[in-house]
C-alpha atoms as a PDB file:
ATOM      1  CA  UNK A   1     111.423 105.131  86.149  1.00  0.00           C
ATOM      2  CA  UNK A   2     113.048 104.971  82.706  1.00  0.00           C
ATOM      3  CA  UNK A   3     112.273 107.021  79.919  1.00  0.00           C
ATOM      4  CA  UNK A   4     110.663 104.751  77.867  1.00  0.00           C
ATOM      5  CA  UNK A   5     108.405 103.401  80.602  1.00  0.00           C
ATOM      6  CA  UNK A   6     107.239 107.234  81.322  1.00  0.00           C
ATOM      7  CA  UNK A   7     105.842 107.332  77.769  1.00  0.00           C
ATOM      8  CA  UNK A   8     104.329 103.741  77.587  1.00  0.00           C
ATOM      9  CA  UNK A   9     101.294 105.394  79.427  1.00  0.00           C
ATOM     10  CA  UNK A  10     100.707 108.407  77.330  1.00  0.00           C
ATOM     11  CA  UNK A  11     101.476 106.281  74.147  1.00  0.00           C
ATOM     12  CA  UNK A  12      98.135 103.791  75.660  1.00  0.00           C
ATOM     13  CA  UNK A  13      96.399 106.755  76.233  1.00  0.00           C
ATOM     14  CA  UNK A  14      96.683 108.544  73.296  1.00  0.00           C
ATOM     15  CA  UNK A  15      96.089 105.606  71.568  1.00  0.00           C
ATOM     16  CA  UNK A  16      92.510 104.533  72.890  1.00  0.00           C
ATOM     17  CA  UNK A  17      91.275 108.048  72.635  1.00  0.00           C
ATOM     18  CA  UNK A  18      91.815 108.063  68.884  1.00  0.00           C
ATOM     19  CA  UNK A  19      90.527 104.624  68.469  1.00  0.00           C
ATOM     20  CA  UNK A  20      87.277 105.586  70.517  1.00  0.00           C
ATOM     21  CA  UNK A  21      87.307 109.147  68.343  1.00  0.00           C
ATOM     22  CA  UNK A  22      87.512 107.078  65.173  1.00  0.00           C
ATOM     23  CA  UNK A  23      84.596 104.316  66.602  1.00  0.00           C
ATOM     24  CA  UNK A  24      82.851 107.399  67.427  1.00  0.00           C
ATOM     25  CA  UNK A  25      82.532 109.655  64.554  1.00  0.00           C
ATOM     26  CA  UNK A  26      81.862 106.463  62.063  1.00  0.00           C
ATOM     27  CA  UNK A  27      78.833 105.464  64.609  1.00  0.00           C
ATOM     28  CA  UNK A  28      77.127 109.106  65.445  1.00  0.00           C
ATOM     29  CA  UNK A  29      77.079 112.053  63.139  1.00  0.00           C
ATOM     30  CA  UNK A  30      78.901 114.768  63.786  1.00  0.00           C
ATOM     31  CA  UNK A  31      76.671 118.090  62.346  1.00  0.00           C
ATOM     32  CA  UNK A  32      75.912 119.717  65.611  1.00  0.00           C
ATOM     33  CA  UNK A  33      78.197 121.265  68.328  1.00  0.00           C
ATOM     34  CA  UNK A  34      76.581 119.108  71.149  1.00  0.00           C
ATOM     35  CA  UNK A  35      78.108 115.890  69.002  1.00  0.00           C
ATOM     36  CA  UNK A  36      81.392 117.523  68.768  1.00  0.00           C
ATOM     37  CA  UNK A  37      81.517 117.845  72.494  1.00  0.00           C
ATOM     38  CA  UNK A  38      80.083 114.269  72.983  1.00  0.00           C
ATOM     39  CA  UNK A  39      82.612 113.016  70.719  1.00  0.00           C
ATOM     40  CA  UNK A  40      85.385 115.265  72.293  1.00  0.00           C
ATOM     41  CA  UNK A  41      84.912 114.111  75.990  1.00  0.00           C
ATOM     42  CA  UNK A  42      83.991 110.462  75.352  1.00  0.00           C
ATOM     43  CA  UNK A  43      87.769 110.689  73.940  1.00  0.00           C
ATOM     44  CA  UNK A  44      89.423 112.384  76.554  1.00  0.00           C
ATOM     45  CA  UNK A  45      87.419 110.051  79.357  1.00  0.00           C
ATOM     46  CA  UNK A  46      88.827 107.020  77.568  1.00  0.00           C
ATOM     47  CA  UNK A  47      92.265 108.081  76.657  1.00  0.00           C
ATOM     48  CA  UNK A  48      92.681 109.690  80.439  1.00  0.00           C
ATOM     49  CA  UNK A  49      90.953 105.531  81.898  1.00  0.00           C
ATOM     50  CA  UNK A  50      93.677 104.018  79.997  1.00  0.00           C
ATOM     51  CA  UNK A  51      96.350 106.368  80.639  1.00  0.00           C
ATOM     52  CA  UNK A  52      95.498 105.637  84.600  1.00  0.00           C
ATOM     53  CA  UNK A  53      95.772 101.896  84.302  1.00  0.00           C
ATOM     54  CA  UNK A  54      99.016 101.830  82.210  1.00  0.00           C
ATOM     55  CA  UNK A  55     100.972 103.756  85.167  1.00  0.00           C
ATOM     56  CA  UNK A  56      99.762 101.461  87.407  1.00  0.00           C
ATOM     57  CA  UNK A  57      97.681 103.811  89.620  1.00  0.00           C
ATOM     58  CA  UNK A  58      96.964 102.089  93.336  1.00  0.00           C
ATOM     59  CA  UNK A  59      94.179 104.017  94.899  1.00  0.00           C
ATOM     60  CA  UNK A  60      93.993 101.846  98.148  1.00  0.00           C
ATOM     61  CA  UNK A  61      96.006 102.684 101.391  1.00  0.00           C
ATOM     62  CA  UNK A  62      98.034  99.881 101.285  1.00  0.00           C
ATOM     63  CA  UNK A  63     101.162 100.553 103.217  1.00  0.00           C
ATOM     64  CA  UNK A  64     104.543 101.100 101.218  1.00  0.00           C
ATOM     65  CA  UNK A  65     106.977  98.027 101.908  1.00  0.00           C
ATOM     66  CA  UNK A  66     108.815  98.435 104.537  1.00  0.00           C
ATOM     67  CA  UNK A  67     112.768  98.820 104.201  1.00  0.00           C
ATOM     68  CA  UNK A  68     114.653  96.176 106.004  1.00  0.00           C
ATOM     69  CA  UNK A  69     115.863  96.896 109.541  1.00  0.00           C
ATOM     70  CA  UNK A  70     120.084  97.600 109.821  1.00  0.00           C
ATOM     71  CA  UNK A  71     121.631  94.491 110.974  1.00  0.00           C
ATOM     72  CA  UNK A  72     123.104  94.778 114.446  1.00  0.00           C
ATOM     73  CA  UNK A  73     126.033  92.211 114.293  1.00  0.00           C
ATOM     74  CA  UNK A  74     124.145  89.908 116.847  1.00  0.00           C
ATOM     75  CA  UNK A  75     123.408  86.948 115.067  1.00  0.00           C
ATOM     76  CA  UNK A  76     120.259  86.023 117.707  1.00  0.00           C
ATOM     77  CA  UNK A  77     119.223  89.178 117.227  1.00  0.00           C
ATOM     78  CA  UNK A  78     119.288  89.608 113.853  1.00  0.00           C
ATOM     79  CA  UNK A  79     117.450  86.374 113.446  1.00  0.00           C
ATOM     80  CA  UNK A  80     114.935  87.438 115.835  1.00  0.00           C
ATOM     81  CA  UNK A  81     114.377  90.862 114.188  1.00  0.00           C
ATOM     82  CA  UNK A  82     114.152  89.412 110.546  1.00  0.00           C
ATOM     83  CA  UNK A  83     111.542  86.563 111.501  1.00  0.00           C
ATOM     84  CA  UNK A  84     109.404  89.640 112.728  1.00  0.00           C
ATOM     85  CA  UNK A  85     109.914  91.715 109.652  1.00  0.00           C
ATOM     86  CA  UNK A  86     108.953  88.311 107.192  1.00  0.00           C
ATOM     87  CA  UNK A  87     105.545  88.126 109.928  1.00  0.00           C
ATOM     88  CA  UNK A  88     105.137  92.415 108.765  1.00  0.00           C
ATOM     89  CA  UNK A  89     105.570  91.710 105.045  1.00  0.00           C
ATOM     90  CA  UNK A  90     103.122  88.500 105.528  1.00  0.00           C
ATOM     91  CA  UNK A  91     100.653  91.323 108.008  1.00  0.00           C
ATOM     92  CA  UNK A  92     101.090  93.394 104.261  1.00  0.00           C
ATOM     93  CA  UNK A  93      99.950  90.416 101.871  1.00  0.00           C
ATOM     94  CA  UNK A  94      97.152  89.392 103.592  1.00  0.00           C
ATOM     95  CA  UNK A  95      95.858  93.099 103.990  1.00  0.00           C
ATOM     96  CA  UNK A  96      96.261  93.504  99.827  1.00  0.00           C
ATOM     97  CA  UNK A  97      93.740  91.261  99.953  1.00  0.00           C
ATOM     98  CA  UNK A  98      91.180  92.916 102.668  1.00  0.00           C
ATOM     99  CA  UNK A  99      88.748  95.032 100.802  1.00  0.00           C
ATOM    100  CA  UNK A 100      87.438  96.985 104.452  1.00  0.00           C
ATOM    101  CA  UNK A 101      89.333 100.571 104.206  1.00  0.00           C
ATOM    102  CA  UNK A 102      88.732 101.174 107.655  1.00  0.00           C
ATOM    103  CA  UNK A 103      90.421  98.052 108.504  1.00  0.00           C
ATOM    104  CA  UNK A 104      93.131  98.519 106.558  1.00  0.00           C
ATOM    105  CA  UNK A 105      93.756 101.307 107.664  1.00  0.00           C
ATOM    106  CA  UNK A 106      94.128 100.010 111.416  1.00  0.00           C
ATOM    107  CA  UNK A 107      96.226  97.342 109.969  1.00  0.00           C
ATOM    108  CA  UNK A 108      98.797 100.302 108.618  1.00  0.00           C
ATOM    109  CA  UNK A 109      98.669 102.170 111.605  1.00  0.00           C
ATOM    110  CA  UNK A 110     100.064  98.009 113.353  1.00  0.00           C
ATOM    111  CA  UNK A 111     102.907  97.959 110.692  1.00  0.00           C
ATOM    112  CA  UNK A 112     103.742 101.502 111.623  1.00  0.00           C
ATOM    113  CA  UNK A 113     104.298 100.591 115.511  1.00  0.00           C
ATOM    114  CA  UNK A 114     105.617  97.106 115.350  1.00  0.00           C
ATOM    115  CA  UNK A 115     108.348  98.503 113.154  1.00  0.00           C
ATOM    116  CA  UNK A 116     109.021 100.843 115.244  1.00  0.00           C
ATOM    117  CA  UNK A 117     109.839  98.068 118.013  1.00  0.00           C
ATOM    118  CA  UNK A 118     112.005  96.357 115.594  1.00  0.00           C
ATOM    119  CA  UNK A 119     113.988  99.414 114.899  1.00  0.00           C
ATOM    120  CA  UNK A 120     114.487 100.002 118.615  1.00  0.00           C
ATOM    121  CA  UNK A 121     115.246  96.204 119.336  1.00  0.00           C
ATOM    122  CA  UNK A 122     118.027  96.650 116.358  1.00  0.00           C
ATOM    123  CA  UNK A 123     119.413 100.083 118.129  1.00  0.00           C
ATOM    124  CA  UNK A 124     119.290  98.392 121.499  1.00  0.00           C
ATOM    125  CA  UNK A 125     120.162  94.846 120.734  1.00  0.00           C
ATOM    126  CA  UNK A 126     119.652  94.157 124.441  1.00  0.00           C
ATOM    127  CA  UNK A 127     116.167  94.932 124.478  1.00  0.00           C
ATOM    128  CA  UNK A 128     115.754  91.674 122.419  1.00  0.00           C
ATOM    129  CA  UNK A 129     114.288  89.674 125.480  1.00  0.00           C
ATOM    130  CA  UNK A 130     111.491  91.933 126.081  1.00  0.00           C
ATOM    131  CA  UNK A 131     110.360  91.069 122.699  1.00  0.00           C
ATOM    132  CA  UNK A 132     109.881  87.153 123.319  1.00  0.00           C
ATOM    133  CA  UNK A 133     105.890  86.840 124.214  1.00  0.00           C
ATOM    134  CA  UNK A 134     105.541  89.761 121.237  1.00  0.00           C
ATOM    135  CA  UNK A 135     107.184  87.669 118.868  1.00  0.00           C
ATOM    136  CA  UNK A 136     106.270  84.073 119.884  1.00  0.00           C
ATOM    137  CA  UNK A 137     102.253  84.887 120.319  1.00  0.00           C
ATOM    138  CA  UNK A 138     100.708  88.724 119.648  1.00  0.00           C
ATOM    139  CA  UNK A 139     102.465  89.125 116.000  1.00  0.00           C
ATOM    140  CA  UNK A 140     101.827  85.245 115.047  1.00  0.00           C
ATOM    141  CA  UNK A 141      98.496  85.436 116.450  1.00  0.00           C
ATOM    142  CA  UNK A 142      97.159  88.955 114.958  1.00  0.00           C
ATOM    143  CA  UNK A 143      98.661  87.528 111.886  1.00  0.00           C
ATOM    144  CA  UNK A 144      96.340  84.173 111.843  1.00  0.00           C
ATOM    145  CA  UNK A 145      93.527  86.431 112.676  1.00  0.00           C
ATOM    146  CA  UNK A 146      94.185  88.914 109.505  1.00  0.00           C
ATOM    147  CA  UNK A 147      94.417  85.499 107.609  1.00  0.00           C
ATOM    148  CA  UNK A 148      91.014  84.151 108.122  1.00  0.00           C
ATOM    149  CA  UNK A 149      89.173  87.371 107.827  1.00  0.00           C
ATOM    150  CA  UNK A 150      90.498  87.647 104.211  1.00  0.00           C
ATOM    151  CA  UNK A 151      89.643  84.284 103.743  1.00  0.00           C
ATOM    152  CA  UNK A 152      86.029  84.898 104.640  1.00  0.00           C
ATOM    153  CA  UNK A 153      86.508  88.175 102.692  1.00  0.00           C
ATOM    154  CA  UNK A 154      87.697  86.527  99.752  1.00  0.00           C
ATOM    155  CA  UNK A 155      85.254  83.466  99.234  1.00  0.00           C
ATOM    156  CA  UNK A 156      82.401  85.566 100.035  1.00  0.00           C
ATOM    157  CA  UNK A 157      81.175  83.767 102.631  1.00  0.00           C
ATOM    158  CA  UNK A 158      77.946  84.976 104.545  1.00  0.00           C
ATOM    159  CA  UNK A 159      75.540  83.856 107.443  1.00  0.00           C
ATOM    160  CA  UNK A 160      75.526  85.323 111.259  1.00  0.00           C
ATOM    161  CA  UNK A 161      79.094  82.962 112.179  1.00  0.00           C
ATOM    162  CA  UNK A 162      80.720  84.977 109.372  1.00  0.00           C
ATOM    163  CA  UNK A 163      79.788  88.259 110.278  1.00  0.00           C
ATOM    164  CA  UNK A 164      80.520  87.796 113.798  1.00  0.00           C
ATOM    165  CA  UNK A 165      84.058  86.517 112.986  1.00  0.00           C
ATOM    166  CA  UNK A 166      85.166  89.457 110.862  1.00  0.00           C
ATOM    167  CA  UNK A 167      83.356  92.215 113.552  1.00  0.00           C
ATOM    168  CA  UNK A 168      85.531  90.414 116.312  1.00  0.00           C
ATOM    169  CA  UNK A 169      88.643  90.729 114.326  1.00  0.00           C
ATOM    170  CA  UNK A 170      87.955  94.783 113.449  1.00  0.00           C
ATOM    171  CA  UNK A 171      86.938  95.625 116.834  1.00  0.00           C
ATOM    172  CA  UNK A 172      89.734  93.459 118.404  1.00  0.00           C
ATOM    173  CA  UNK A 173      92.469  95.283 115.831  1.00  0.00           C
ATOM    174  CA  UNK A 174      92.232  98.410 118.058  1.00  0.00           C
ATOM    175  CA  UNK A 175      92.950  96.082 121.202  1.00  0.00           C
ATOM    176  CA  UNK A 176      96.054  94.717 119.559  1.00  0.00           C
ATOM    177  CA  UNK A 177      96.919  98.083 118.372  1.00  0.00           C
ATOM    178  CA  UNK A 178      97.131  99.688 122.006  1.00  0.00           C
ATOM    179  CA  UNK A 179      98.716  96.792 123.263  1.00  0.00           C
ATOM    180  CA  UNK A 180     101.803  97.190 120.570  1.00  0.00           C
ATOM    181  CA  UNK A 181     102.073 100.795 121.859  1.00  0.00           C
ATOM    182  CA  UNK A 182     102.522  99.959 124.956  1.00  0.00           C
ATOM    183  CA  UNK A 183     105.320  97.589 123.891  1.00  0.00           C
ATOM    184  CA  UNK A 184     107.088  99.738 122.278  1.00  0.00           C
ATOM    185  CA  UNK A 185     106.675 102.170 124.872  1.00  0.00           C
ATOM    186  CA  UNK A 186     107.890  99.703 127.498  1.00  0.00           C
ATOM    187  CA  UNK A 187     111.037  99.724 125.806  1.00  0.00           C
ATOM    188  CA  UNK A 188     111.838 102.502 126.969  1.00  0.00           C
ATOM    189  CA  UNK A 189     111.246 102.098 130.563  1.00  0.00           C
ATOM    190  CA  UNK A 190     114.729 102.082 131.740  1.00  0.00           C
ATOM    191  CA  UNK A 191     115.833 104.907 129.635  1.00  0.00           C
ATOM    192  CA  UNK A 192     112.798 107.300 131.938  1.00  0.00           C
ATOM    193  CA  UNK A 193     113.419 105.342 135.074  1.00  0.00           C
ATOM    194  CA  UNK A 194     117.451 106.844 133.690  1.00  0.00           C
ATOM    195  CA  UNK A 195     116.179 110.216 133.421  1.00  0.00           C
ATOM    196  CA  UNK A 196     113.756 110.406 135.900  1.00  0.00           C
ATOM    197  CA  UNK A 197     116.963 109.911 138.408  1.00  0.00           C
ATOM    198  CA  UNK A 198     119.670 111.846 137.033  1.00  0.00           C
ATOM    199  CA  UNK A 199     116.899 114.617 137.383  1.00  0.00           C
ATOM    200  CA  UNK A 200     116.190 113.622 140.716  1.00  0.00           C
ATOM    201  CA  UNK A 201     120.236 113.744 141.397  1.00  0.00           C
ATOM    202  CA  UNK A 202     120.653 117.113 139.862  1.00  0.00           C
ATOM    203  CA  UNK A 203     117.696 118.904 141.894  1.00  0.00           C
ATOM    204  CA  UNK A 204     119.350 117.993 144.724  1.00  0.00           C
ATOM    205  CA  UNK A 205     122.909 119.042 144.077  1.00  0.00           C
ATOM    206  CA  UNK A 206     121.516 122.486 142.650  1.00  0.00           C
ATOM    207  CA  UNK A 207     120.007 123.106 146.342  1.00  0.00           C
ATOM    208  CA  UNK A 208     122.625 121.914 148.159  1.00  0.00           C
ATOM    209  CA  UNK A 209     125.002 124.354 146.238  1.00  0.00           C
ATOM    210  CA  UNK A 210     122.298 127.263 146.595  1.00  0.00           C
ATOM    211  CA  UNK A 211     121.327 127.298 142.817  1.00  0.00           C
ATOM    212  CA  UNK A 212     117.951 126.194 142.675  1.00  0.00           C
ATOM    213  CA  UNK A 213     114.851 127.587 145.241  1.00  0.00           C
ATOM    214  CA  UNK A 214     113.128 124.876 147.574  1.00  0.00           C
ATOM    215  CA  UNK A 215     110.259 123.787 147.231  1.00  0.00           C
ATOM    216  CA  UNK A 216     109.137 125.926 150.642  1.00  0.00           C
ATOM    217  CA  UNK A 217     110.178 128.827 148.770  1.00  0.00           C
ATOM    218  CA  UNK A 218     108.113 128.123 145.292  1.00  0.00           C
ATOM    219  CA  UNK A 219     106.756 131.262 143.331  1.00  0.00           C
ATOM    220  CA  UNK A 220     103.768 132.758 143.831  1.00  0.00           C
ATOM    221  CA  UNK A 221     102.316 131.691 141.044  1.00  0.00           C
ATOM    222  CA  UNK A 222     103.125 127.827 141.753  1.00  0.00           C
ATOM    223  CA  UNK A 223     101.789 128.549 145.740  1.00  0.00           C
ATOM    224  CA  UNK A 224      98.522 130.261 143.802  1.00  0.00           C
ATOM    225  CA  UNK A 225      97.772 126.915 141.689  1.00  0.00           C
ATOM    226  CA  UNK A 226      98.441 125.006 145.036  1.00  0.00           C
ATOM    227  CA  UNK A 227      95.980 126.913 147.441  1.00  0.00           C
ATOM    228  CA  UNK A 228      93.363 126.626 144.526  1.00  0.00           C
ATOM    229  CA  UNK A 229      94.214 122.440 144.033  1.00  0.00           C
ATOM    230  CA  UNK A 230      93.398 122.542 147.807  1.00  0.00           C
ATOM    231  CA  UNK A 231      89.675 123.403 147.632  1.00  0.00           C
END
């Protein structure tokens, strides 16, 4: 932030307290300490209100806008990725307009994990596929839902049908939210099917060449926790 944009909000502030000092003291009298104090903190409330609004202060959770994913070279791919980033930043408009903290903050806690699948899509351009049914239906689809809740939410619109439509969408949020984990988990199948195998692969070798116990030969503590697992 520049300099002179730092002091724009003390300048404000500073400013309405004297003005509300001034209003003060030519309304009330000022012959007793309790007026002086009055007069004192009604300045400092007003000056600090003011101050608060002129630096922009956001008190919602909100989530920050997101940076935009690296580029991977692929031109499918990167097409792919950046249509799923402009469905996140449309996610983020519609929740700055959702009043319901807890709901915003589930809708956060989506950004957080459907970046994350972008990032890995971008790092493993060949993990685009797996994307497809994410992109084509859950991300267009949870973003039509967030759409008409803030419509309702917006026009104030009441009655039982309303309700109804705006407690499916904050109980179905947590639905959508596991189910983006476990994208982004499934991601990385291969990579622990990988390492699941190469472990597999070095156990062996280790006991061929004498280096690592057999399981028939496990320490007592492991054929303790076995006997009791028995029972």
């Amino acid at each position: 932030m520049k300099k002179g944009k730092k002091r724009k909000p003390y300048l404000a502030g500073g400013i309405a307290a004297g003005v509300t000092a001034v209003a003060y003291a030519s309304l009330f009298p000022l012959n007793r300490p309790i007026h002086f104090l009055i007069f004192a903190g009604l300045s400092a409330l007003v000056g600090w209100v003011v101050y608060t609004m002129a630096t922009g202060l956001d008190t919602s959770q909100k989530a920050p806008a997101q940076k935009p994913v690296q580029a991977t070279g692929n031109p499918t791919v990167d097409q792919l990725v950046q249509q799923g980033m402009k469905m996140l930043a449309d996610i983020r408009a519609e929740n700055d307009g959702i009043q319901d903290p807890a709901l915003t903050e589930k809708i956060n806690a989506l950004e957080d994990v459907a970046k994350r699948i972008f990032l890995t899509v971008a790092d493993k351009p060949e993990k685009a596929p797996q994307i497809r049914r994410f992109m084509d239906y859950y991300l267009p689809t949870t973003l039509k839902m967030l759409t008409n809740y803030r419509k309702l939410d917006e026009r104030g619109v009441t009655g039982e049908n309303a309700e109804k439509t705006k407690r499916t969408v904050e109980s179905a949020m947590d639905v959508v939210i596991s189910a983006f984990r476990k994208q982004h988990d499934q991601l990385y199948q291969a990579e622990a099917l990988d390492v699941s195998s190469d472990v597999q692969v070095l156990e062996t070798l280790l006991k061929q060449d004498g280096l690592m116990a057999s399981a028939t030969a496990a320490p007592a503590g492991g054929a303790q926790a076995a006997k009791m697992m028995q029972r």
